[in-house]
PDB file of N, CA and C in Angstrom:
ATOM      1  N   UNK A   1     -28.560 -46.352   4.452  1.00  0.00           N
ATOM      2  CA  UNK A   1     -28.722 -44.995   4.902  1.00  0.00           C
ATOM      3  C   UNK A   1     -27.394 -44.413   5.352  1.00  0.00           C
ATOM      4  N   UNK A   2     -26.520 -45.309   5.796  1.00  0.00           N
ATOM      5  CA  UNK A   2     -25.199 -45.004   6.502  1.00  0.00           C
ATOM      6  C   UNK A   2     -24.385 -44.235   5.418  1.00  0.00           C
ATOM      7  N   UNK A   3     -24.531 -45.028   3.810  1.00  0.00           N
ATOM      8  CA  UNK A   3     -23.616 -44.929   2.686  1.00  0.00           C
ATOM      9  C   UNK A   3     -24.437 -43.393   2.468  1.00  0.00           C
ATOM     10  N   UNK A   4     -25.227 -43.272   2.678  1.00  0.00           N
ATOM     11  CA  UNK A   4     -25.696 -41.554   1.892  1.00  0.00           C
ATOM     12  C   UNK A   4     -24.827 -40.699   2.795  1.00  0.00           C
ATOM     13  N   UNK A   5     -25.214 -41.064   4.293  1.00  0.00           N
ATOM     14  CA  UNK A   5     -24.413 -39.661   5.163  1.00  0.00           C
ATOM     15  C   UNK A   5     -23.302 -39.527   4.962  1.00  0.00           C
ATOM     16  N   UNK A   6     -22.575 -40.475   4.669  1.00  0.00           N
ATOM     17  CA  UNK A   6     -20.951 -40.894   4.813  1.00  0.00           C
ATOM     18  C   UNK A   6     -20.414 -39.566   3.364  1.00  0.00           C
ATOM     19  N   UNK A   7     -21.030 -39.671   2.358  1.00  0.00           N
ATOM     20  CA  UNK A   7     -20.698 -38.720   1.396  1.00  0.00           C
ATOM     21  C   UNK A   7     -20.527 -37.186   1.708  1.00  0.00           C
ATOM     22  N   UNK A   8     -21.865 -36.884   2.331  1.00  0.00           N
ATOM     23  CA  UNK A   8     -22.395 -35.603   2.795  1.00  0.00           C
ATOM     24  C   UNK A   8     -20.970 -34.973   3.932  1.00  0.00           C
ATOM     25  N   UNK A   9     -20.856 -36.155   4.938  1.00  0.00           N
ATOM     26  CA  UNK A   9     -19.700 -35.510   5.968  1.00  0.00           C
ATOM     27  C   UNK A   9     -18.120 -35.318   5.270  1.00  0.00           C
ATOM     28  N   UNK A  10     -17.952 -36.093   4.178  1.00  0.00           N
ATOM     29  CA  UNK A  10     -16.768 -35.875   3.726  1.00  0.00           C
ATOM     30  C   UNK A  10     -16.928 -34.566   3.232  1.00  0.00           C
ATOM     31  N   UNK A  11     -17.666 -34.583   2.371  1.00  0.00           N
ATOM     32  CA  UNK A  11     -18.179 -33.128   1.806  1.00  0.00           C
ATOM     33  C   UNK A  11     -18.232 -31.428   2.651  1.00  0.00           C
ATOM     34  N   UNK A  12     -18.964 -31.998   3.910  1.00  0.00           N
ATOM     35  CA  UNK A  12     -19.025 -31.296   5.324  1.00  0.00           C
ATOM     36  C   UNK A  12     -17.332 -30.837   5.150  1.00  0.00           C
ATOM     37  N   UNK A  13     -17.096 -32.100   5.706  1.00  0.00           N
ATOM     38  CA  UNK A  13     -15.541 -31.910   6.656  1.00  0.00           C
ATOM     39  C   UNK A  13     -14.564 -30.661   5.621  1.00  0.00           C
ATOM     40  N   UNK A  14     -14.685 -31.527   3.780  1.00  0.00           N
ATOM     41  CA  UNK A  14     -14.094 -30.446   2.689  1.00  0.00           C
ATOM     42  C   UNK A  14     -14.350 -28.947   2.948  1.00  0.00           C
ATOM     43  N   UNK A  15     -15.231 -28.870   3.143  1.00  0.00           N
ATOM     44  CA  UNK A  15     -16.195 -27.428   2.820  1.00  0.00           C
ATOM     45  C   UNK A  15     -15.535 -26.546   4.320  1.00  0.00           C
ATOM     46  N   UNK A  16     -15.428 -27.340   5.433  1.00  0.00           N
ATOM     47  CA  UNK A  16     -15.381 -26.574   6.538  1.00  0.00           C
ATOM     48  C   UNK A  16     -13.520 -26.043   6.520  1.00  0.00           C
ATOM     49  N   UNK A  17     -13.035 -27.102   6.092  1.00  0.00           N
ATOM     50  CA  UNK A  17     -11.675 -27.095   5.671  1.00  0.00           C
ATOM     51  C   UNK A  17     -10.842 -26.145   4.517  1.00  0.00           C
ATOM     52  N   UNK A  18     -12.001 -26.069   3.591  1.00  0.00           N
ATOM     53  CA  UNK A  18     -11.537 -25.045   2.903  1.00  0.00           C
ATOM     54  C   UNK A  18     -12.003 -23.355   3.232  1.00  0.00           C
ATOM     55  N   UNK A  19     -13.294 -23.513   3.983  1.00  0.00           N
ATOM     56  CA  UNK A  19     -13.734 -22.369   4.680  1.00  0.00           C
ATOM     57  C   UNK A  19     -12.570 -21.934   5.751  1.00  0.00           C
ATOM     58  N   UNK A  20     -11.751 -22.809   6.386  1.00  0.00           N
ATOM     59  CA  UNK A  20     -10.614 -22.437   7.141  1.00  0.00           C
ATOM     60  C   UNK A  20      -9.287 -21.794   6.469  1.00  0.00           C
ATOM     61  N   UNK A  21      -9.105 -22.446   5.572  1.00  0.00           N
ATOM     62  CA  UNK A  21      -8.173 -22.314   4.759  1.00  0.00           C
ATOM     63  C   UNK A  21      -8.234 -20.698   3.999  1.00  0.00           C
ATOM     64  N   UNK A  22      -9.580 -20.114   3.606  1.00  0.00           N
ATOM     65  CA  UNK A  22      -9.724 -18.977   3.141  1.00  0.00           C
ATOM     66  C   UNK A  22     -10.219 -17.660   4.111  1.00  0.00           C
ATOM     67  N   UNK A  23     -10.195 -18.392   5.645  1.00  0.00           N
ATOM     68  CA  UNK A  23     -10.502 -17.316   6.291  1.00  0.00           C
ATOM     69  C   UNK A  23      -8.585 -17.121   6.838  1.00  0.00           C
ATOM     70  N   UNK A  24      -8.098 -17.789   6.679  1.00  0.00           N
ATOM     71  CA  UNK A  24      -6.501 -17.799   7.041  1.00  0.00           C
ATOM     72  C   UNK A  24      -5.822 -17.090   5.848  1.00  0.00           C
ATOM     73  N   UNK A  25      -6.373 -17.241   4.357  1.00  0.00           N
ATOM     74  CA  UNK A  25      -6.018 -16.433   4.010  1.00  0.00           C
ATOM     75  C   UNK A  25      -6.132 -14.742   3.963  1.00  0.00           C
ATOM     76  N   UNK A  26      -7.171 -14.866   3.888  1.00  0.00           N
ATOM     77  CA  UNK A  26      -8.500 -13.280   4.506  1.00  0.00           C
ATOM     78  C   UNK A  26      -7.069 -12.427   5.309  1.00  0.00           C
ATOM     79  N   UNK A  27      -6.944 -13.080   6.316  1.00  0.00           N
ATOM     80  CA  UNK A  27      -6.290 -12.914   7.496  1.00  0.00           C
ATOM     81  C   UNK A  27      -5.063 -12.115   7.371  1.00  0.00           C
ATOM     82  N   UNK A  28      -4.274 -12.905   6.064  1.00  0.00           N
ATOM     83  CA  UNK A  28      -3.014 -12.738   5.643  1.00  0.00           C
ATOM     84  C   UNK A  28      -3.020 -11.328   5.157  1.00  0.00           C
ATOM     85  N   UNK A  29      -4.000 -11.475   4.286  1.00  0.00           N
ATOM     86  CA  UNK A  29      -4.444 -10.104   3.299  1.00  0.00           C
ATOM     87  C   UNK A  29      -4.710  -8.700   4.071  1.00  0.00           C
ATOM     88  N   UNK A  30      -5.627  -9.154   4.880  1.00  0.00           N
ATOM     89  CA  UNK A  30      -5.822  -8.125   5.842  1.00  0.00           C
ATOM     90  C   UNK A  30      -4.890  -7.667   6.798  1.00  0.00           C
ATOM     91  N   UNK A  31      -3.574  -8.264   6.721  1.00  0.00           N
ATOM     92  CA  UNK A  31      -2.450  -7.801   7.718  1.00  0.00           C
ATOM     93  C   UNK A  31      -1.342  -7.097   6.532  1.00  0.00           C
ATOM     94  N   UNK A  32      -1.456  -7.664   5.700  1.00  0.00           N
ATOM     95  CA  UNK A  32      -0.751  -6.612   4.579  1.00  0.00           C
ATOM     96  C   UNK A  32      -1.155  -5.234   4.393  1.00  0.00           C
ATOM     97  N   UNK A  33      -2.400  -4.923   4.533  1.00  0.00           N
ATOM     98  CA  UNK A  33      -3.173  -4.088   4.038  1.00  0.00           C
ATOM     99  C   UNK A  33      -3.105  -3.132   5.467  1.00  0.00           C
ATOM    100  N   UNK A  34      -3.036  -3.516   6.636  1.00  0.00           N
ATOM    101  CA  UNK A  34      -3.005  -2.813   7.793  1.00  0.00           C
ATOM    102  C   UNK A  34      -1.462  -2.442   8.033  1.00  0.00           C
ATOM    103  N   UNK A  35      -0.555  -3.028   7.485  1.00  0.00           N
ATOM    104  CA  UNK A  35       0.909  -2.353   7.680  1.00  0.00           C
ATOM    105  C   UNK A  35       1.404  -1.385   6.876  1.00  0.00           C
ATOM    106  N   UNK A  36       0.808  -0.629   6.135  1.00  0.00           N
ATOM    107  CA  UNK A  36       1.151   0.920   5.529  1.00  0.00           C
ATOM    108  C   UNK A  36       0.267   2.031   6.495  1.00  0.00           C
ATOM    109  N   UNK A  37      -0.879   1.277   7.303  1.00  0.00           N
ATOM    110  CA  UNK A  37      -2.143   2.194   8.054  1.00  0.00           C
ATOM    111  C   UNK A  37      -0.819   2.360   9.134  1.00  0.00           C
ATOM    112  N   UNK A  38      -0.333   1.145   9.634  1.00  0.00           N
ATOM    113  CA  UNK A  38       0.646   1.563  10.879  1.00  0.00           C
ATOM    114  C   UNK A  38       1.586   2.506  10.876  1.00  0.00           C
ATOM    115  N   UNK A  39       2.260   2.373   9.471  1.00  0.00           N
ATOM    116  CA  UNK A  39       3.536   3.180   9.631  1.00  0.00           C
ATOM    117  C   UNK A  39       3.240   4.816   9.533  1.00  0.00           C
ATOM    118  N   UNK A  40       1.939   5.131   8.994  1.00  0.00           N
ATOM    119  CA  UNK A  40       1.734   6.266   9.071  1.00  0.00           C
ATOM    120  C   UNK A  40       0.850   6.653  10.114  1.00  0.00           C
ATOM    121  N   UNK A  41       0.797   5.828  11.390  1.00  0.00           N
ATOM    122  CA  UNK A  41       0.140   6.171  12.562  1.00  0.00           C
ATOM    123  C   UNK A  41      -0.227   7.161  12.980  1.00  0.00           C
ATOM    124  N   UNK A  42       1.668   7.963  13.168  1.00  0.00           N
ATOM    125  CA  UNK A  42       1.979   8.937  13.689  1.00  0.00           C
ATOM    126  C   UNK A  42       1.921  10.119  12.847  1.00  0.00           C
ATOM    127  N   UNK A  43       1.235  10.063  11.666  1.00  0.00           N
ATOM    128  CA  UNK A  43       1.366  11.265  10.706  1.00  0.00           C
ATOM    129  C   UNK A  43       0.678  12.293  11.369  1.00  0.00           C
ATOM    130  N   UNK A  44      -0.093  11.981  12.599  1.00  0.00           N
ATOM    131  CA  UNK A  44      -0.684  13.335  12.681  1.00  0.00           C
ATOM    132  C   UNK A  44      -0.130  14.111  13.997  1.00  0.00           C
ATOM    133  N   UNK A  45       0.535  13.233  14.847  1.00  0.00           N
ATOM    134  CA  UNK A  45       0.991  13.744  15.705  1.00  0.00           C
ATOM    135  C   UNK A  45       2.821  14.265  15.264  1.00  0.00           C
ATOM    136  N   UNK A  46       2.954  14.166  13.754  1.00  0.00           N
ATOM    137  CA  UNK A  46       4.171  14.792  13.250  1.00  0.00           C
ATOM    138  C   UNK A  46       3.638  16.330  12.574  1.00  0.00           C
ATOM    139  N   UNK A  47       2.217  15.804  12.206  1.00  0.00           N
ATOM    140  CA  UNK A  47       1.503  17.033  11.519  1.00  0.00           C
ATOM    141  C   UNK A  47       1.363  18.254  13.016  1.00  0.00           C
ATOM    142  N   UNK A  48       1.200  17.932  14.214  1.00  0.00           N
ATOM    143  CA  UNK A  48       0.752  18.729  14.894  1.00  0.00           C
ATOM    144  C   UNK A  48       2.480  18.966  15.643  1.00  0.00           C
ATOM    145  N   UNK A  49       3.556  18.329  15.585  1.00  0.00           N
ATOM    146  CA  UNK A  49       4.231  18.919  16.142  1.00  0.00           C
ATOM    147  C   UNK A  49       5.540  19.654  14.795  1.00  0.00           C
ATOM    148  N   UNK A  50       5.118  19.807  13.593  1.00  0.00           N
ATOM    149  CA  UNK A  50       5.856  20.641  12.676  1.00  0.00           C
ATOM    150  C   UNK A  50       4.477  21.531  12.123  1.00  0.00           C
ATOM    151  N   UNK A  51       3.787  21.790  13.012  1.00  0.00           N
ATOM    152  CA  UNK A  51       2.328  22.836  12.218  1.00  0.00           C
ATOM    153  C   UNK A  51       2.599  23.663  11.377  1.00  0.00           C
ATOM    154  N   UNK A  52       4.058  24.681  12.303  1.00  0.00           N
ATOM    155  CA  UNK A  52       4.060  25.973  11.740  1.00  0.00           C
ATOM    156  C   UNK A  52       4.825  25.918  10.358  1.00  0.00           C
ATOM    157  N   UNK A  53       5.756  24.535  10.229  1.00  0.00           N
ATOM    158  CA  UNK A  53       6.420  24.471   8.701  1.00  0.00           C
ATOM    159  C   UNK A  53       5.596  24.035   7.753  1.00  0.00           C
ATOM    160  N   UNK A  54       4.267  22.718   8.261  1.00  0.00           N
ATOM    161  CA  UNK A  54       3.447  22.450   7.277  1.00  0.00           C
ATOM    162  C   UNK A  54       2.462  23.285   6.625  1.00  0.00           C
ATOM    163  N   UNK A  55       2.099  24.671   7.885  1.00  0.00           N
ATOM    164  CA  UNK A  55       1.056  25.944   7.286  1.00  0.00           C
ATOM    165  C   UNK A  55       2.019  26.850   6.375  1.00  0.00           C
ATOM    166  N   UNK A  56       3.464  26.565   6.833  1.00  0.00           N
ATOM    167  CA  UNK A  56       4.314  27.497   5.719  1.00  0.00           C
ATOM    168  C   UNK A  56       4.146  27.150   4.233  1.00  0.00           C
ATOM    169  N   UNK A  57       4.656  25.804   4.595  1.00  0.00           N
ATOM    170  CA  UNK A  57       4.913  25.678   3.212  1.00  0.00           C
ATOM    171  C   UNK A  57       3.346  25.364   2.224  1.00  0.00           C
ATOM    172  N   UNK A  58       2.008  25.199   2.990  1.00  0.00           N
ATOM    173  CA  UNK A  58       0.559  25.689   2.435  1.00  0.00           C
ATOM    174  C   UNK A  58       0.401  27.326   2.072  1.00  0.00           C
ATOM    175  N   UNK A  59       1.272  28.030   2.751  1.00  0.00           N
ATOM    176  CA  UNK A  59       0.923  29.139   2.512  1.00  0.00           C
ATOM    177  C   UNK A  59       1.578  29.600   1.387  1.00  0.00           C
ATOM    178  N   UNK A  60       2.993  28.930   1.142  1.00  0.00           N
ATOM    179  CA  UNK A  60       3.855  29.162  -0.219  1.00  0.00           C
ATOM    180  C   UNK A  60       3.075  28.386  -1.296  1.00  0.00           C
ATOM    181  N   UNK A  61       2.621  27.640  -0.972  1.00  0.00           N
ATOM    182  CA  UNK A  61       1.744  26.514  -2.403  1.00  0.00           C
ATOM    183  C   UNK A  61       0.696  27.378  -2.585  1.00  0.00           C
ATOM    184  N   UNK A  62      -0.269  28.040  -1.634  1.00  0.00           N
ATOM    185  CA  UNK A  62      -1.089  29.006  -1.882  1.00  0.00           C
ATOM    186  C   UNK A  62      -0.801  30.135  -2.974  1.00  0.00           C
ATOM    187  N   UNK A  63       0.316  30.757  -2.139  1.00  0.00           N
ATOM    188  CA  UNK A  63       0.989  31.783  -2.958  1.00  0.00           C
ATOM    189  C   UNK A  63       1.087  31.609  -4.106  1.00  0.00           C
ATOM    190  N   UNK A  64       2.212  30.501  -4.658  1.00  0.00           N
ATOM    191  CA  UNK A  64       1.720  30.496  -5.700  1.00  0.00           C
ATOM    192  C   UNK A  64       1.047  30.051  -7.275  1.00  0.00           C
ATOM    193  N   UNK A  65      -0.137  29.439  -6.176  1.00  0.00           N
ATOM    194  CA  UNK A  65      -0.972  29.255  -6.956  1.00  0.00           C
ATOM    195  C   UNK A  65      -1.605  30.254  -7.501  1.00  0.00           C
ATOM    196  N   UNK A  66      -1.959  31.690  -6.622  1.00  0.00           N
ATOM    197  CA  UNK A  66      -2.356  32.558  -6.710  1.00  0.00           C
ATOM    198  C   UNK A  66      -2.086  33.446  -7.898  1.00  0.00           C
ATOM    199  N   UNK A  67      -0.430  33.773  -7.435  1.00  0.00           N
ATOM    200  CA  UNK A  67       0.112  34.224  -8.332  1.00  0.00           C
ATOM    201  C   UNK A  67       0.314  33.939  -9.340  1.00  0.00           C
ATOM    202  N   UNK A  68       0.853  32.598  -9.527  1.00  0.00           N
ATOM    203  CA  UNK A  68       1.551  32.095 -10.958  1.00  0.00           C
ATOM    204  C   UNK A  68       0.991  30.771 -11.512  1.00  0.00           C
ATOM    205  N   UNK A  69      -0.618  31.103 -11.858  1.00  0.00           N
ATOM    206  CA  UNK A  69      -1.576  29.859 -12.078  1.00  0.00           C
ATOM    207  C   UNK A  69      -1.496  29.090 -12.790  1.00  0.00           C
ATOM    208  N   UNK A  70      -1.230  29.793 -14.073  1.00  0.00           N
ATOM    209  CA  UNK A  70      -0.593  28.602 -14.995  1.00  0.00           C
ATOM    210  C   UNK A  70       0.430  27.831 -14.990  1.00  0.00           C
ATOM    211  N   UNK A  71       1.546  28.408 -14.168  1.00  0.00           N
ATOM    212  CA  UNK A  71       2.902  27.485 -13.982  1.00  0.00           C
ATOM    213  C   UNK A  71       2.417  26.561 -13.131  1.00  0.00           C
ATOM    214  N   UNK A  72       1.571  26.756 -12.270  1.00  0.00           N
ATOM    215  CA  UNK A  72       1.458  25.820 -11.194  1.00  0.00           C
ATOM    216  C   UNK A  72       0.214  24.869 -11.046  1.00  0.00           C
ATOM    217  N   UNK A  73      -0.530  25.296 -12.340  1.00  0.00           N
ATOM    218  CA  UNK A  73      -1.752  24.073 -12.788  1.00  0.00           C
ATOM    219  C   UNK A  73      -1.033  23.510 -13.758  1.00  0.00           C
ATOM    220  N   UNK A  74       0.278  23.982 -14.502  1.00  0.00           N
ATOM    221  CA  UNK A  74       0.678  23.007 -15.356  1.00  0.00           C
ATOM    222  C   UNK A  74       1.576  22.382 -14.490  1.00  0.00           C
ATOM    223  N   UNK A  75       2.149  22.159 -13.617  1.00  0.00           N
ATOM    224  CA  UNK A  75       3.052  21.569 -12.853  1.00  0.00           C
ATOM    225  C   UNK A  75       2.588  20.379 -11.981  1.00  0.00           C
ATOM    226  N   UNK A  76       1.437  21.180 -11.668  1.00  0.00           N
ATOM    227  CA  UNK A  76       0.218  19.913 -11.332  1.00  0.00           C
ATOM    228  C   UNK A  76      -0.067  18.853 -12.133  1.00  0.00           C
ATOM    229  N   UNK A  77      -0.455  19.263 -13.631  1.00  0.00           N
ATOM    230  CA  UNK A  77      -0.820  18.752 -14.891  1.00  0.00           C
ATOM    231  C   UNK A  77       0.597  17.697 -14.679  1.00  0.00           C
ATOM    232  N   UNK A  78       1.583  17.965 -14.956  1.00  0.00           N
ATOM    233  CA  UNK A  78       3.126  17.143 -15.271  1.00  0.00           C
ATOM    234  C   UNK A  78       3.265  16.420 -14.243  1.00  0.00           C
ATOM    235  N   UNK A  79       2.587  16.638 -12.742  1.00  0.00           N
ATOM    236  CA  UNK A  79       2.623  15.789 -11.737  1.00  0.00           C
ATOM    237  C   UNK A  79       1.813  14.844 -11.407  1.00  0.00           C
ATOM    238  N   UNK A  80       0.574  14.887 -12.353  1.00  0.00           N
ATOM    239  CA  UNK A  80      -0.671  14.015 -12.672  1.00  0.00           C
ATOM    240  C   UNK A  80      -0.438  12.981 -13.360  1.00  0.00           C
ATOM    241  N   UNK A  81       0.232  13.467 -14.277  1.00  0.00           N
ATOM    242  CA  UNK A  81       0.679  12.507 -15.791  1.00  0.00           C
ATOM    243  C   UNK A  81       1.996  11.597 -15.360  1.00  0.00           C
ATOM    244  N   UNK A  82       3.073  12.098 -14.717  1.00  0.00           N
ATOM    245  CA  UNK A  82       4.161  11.533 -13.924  1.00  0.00           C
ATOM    246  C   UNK A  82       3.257  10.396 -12.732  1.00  0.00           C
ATOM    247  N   UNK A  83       2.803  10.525 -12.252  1.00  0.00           N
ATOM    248  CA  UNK A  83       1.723   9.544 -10.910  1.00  0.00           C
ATOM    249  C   UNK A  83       0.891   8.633 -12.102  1.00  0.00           C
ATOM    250  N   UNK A  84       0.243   8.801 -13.192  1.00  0.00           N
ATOM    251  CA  UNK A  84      -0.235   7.634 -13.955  1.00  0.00           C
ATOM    252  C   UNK A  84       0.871   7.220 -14.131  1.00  0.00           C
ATOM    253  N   UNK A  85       1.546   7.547 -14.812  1.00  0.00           N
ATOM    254  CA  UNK A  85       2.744   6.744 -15.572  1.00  0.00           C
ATOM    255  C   UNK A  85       3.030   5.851 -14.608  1.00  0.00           C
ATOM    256  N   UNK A  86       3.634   6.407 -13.327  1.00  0.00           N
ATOM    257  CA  UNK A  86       4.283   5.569 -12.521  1.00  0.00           C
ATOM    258  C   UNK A  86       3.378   4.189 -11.997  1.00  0.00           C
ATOM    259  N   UNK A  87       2.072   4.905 -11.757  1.00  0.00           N
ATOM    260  CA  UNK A  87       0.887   3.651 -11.628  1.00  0.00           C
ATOM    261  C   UNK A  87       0.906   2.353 -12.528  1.00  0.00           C
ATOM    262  N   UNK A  88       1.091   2.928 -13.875  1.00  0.00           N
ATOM    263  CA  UNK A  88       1.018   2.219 -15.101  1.00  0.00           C
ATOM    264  C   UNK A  88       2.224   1.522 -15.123  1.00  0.00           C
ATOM    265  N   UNK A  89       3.366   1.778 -14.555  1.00  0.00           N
ATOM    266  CA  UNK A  89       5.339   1.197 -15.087  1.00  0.00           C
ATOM    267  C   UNK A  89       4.994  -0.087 -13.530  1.00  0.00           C
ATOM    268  N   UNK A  90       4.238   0.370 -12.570  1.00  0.00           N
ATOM    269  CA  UNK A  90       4.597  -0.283 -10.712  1.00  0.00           C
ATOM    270  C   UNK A  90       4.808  -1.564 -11.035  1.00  0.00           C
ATOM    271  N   UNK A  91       3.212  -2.210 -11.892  1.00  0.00           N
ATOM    272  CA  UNK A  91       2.980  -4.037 -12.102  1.00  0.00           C
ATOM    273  C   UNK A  91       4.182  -4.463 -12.385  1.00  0.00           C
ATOM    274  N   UNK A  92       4.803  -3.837 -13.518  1.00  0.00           N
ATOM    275  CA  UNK A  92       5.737  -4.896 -14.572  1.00  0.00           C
ATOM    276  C   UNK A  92       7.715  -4.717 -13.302  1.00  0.00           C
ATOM    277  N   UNK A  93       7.487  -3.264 -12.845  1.00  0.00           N
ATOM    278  CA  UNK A  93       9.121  -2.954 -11.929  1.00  0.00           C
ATOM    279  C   UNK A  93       9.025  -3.551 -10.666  1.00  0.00           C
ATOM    280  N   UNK A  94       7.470  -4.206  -9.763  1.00  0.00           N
ATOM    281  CA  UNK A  94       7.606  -4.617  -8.640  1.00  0.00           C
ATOM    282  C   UNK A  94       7.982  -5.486  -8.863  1.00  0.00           C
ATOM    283  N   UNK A  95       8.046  -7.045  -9.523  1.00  0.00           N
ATOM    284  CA  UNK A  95       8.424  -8.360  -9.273  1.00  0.00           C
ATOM    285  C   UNK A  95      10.385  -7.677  -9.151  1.00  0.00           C
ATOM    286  N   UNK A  96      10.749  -6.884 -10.462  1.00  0.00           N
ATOM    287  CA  UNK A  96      12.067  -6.688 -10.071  1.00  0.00           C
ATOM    288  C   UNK A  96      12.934  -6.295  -9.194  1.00  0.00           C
ATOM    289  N   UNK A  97      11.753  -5.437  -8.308  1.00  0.00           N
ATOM    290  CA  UNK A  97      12.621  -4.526  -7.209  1.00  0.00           C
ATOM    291  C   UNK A  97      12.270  -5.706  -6.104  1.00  0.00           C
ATOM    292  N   UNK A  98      11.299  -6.675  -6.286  1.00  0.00           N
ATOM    293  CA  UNK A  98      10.982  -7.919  -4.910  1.00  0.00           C
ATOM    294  C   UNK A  98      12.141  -8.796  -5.027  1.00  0.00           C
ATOM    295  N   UNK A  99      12.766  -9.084  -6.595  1.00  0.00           N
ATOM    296  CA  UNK A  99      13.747 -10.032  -6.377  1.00  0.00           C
ATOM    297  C   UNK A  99      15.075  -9.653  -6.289  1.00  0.00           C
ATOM    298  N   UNK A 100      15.486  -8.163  -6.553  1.00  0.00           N
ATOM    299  CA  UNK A 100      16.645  -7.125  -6.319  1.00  0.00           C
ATOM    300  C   UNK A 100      16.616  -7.143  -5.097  1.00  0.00           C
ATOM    301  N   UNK A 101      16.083  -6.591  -4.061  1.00  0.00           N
ATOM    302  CA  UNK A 101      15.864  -6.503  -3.261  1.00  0.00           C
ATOM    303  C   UNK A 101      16.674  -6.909  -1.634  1.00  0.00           C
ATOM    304  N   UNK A 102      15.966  -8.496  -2.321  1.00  0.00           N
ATOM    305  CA  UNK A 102      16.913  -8.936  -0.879  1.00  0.00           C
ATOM    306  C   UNK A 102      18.291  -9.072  -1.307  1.00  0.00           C
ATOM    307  N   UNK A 103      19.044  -9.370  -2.455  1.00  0.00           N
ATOM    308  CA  UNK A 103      20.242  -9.590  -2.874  1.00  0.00           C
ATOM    309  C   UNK A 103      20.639  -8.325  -2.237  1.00  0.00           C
ATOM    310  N   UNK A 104      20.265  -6.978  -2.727  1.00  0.00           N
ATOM    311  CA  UNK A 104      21.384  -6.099  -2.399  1.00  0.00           C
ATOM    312  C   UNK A 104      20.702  -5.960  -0.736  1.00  0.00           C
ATOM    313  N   UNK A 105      20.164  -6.234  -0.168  1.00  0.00           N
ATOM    314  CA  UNK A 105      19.728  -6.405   1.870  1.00  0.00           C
ATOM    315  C   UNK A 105      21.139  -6.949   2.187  1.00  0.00           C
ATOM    316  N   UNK A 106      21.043  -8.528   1.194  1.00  0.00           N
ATOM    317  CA  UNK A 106      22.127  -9.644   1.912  1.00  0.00           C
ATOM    318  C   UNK A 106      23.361  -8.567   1.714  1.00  0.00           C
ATOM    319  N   UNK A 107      24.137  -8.204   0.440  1.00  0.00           N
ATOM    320  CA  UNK A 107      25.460  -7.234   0.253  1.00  0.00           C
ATOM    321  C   UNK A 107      25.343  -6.416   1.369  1.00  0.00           C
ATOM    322  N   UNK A 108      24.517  -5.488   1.590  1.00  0.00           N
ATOM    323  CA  UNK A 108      24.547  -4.553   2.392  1.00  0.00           C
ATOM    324  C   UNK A 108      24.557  -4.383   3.916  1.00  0.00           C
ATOM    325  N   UNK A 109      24.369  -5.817   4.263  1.00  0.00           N
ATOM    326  CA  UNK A 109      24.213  -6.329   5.562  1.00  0.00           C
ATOM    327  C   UNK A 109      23.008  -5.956   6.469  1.00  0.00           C
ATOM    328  N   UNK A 110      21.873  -5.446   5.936  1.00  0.00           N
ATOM    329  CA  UNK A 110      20.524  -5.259   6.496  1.00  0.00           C
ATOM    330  C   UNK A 110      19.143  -4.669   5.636  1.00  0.00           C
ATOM    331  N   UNK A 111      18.605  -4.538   6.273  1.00  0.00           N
ATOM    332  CA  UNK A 111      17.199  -4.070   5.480  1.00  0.00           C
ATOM    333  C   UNK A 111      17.334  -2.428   5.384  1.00  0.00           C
ATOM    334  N   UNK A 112      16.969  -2.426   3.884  1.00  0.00           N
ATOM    335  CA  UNK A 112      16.385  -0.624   3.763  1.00  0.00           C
ATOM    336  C   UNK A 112      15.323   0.170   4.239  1.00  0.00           C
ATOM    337  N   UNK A 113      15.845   1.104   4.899  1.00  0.00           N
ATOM    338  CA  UNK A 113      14.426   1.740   5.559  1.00  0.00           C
ATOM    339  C   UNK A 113      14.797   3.204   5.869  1.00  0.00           C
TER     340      UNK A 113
END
């Protein structure tokens, strides 16, 4: 009876071990994912202390949209198609700009920001 349990707890012990192992990763993931939420913390207390330039320049995008619809739904259009593209080019240019990166940090003597 001893030889049956003896399987089961190794099994146990695996299972609880790798359940650790993937809540540590979880963990990792979820702290990546919360450091772009941080840096834009303050977006709204930048939004409320430049109001009157951010309603300006809504009121010029208004304008002219109003006015000059087609230039500015096609500009939209060219700014739609420019944002796929770039979506579509990110996969294959991130590994390059991850391993560029720190080389030109080290030349430059610190981090870009």
């Amino acid at each position: 009876m001893n030889s049956e349990k003896t399987p089961l707890a190794v099994r146990r012990a695996h299972l609880v071990a790798q359940c650790a192992q993937q809540r540590g990763d979880m963990a990792d993931q979820l702290n990546l994912l919360k450091a772009p939420v941080e840096r834009i913390g303050g977006a709204g207390s930048f939004l409320l202390e430049h109001r009157k330039t951010f309603l300006a320049g809504a009121g010029i995008a208004l304008g002219l949209l109003i006015a000059r619809p087609k230039r500015t739904l096609a500009m939209a259009a060219a700014g739609a198609s420019v944002w796929k593209m770039a979506q579509a080019a990110l996969p294959s240019v991130m590994p390059v700009v991850q391993r560029v990166l720190p080389i030109l940090q080290a030349r430059m003597g610190g981090p870009f920001r």
